[in-house]
Protein backbone atom coordinates (compact mmCIF):
# COMPACT_ATOMS: atom_id res chain seq x y z
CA UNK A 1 0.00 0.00 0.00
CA UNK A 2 1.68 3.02 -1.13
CA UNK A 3 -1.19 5.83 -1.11
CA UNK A 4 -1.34 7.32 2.25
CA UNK A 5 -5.07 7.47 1.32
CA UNK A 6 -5.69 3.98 1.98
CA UNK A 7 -3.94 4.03 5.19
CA UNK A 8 -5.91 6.37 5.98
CA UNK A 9 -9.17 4.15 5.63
CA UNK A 10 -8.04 1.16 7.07
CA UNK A 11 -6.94 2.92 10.22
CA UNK A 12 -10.50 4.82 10.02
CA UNK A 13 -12.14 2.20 9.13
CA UNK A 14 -10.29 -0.02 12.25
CA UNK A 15 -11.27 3.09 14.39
CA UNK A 16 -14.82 2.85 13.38
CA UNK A 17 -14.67 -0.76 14.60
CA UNK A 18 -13.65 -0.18 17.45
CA UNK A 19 -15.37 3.35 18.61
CA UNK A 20 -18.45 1.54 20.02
CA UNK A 21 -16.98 0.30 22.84
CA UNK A 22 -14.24 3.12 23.08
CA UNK A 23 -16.80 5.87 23.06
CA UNK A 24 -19.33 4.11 25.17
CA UNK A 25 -22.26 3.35 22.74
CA UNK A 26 -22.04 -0.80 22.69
CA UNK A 27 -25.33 -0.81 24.41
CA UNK A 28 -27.49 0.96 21.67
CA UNK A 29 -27.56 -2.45 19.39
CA UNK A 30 -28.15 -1.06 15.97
CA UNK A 31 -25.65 1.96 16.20
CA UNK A 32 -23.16 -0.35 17.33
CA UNK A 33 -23.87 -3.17 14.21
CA UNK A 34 -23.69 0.11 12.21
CA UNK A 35 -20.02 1.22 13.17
CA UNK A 36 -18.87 -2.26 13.08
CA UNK A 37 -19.94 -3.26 9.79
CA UNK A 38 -19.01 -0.18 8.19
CA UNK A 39 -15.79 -0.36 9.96
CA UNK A 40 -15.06 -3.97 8.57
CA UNK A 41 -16.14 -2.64 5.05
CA UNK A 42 -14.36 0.66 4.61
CA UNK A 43 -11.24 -1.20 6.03
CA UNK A 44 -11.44 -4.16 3.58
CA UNK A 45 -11.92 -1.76 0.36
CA UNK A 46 -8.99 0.48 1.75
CA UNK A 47 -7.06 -2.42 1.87
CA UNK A 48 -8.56 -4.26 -1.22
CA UNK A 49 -7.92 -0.55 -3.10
CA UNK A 50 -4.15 -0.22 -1.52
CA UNK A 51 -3.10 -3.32 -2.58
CA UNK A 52 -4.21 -2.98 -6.43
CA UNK A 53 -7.75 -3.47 -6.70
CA UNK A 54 -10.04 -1.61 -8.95
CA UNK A 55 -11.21 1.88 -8.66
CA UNK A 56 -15.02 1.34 -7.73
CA UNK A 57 -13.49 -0.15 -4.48
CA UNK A 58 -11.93 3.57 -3.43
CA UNK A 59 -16.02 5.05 -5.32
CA UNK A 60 -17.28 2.54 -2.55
CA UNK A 61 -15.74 4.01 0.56
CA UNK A 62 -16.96 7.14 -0.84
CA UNK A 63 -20.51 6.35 -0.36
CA UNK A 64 -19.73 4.68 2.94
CA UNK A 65 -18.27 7.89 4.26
CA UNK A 66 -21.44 9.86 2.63
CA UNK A 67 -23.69 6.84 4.41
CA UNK A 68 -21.87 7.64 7.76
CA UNK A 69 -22.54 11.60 7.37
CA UNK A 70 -26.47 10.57 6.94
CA UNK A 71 -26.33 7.48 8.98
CA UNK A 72 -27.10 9.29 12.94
CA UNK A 73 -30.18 11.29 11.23
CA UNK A 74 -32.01 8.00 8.92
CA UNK A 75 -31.23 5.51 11.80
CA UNK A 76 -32.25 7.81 14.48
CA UNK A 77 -29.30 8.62 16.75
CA UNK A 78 -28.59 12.23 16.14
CA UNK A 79 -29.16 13.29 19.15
CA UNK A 80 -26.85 10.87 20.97
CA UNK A 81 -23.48 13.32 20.92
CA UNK A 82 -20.50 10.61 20.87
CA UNK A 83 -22.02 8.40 18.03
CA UNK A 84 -23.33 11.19 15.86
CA UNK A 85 -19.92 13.33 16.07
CA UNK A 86 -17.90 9.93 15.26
CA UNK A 87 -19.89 8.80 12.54
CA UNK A 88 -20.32 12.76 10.78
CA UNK A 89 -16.18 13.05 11.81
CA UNK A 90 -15.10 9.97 10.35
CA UNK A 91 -17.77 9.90 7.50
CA UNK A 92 -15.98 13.06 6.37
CA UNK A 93 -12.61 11.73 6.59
CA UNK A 94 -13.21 8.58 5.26
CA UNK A 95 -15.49 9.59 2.42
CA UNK A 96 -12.87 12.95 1.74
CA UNK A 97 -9.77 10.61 1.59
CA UNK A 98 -11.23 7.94 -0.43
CA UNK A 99 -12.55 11.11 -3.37
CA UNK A 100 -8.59 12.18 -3.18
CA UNK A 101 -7.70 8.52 -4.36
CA UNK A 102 -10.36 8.54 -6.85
CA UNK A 103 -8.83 11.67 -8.03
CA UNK A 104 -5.00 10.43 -8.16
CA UNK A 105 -5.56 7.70 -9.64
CA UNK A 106 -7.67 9.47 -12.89
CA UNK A 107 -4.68 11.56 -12.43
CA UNK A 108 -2.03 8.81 -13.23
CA UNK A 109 -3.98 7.71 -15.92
CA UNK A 110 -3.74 10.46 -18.12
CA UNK A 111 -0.16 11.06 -17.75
């Protein structure tokens, strides 16, 4: 994996994981399924993307990180502070970093 890019998911995506027990929302059952199976995802297409895979993998994570922006207000948890800033914070990141790669690799391709 050279792109920083992809680091950057699989370490957000790991995060995202992990946050429901870090930040104190286990309890609430389908926020918690939420960050960990969009942490498993965004991690595997960083890491599917970083290691050579095809483009639509780094278009995915795009639309993961614009599904975690969305996610605290169409499942219901926007007013619960810790998993509504995490999910918006890292939806941003994640969603932002994964565009960039989109964008470098178009980039590469022309030159």
């Amino acid at each position: 994996m050279q792109r920083w890019q992809d680091w950057a998911g699989v370490i957000l995506g790991v995060w995202m994981f992990l946050s429901p027990w870090i930040l104190g929302f286990s309890a609430e059952a389908g926020i918690m399924w939420n960050a960990v199976i969009v942490g498993i995802l965004a991690a595997a297409l960083a890491l599917w993307h970083g290691y050579g895979g095809p483009a639509w993998t780094a278009w995915v994570n795009v639309v993961v990180g614009v599904w975690l922006i969305l996610s605290p207000w169409i499942l219901a948890y926007s007013t619960l502070t810790n998993p509504m800033a995490n999910a918006v914070v890292v939806g941003l990141l994640l969603g932002g970093s994964a565009l960039w790669a989109t964008q470098e690799k178009a980039e590469r391709g022309k030159g």
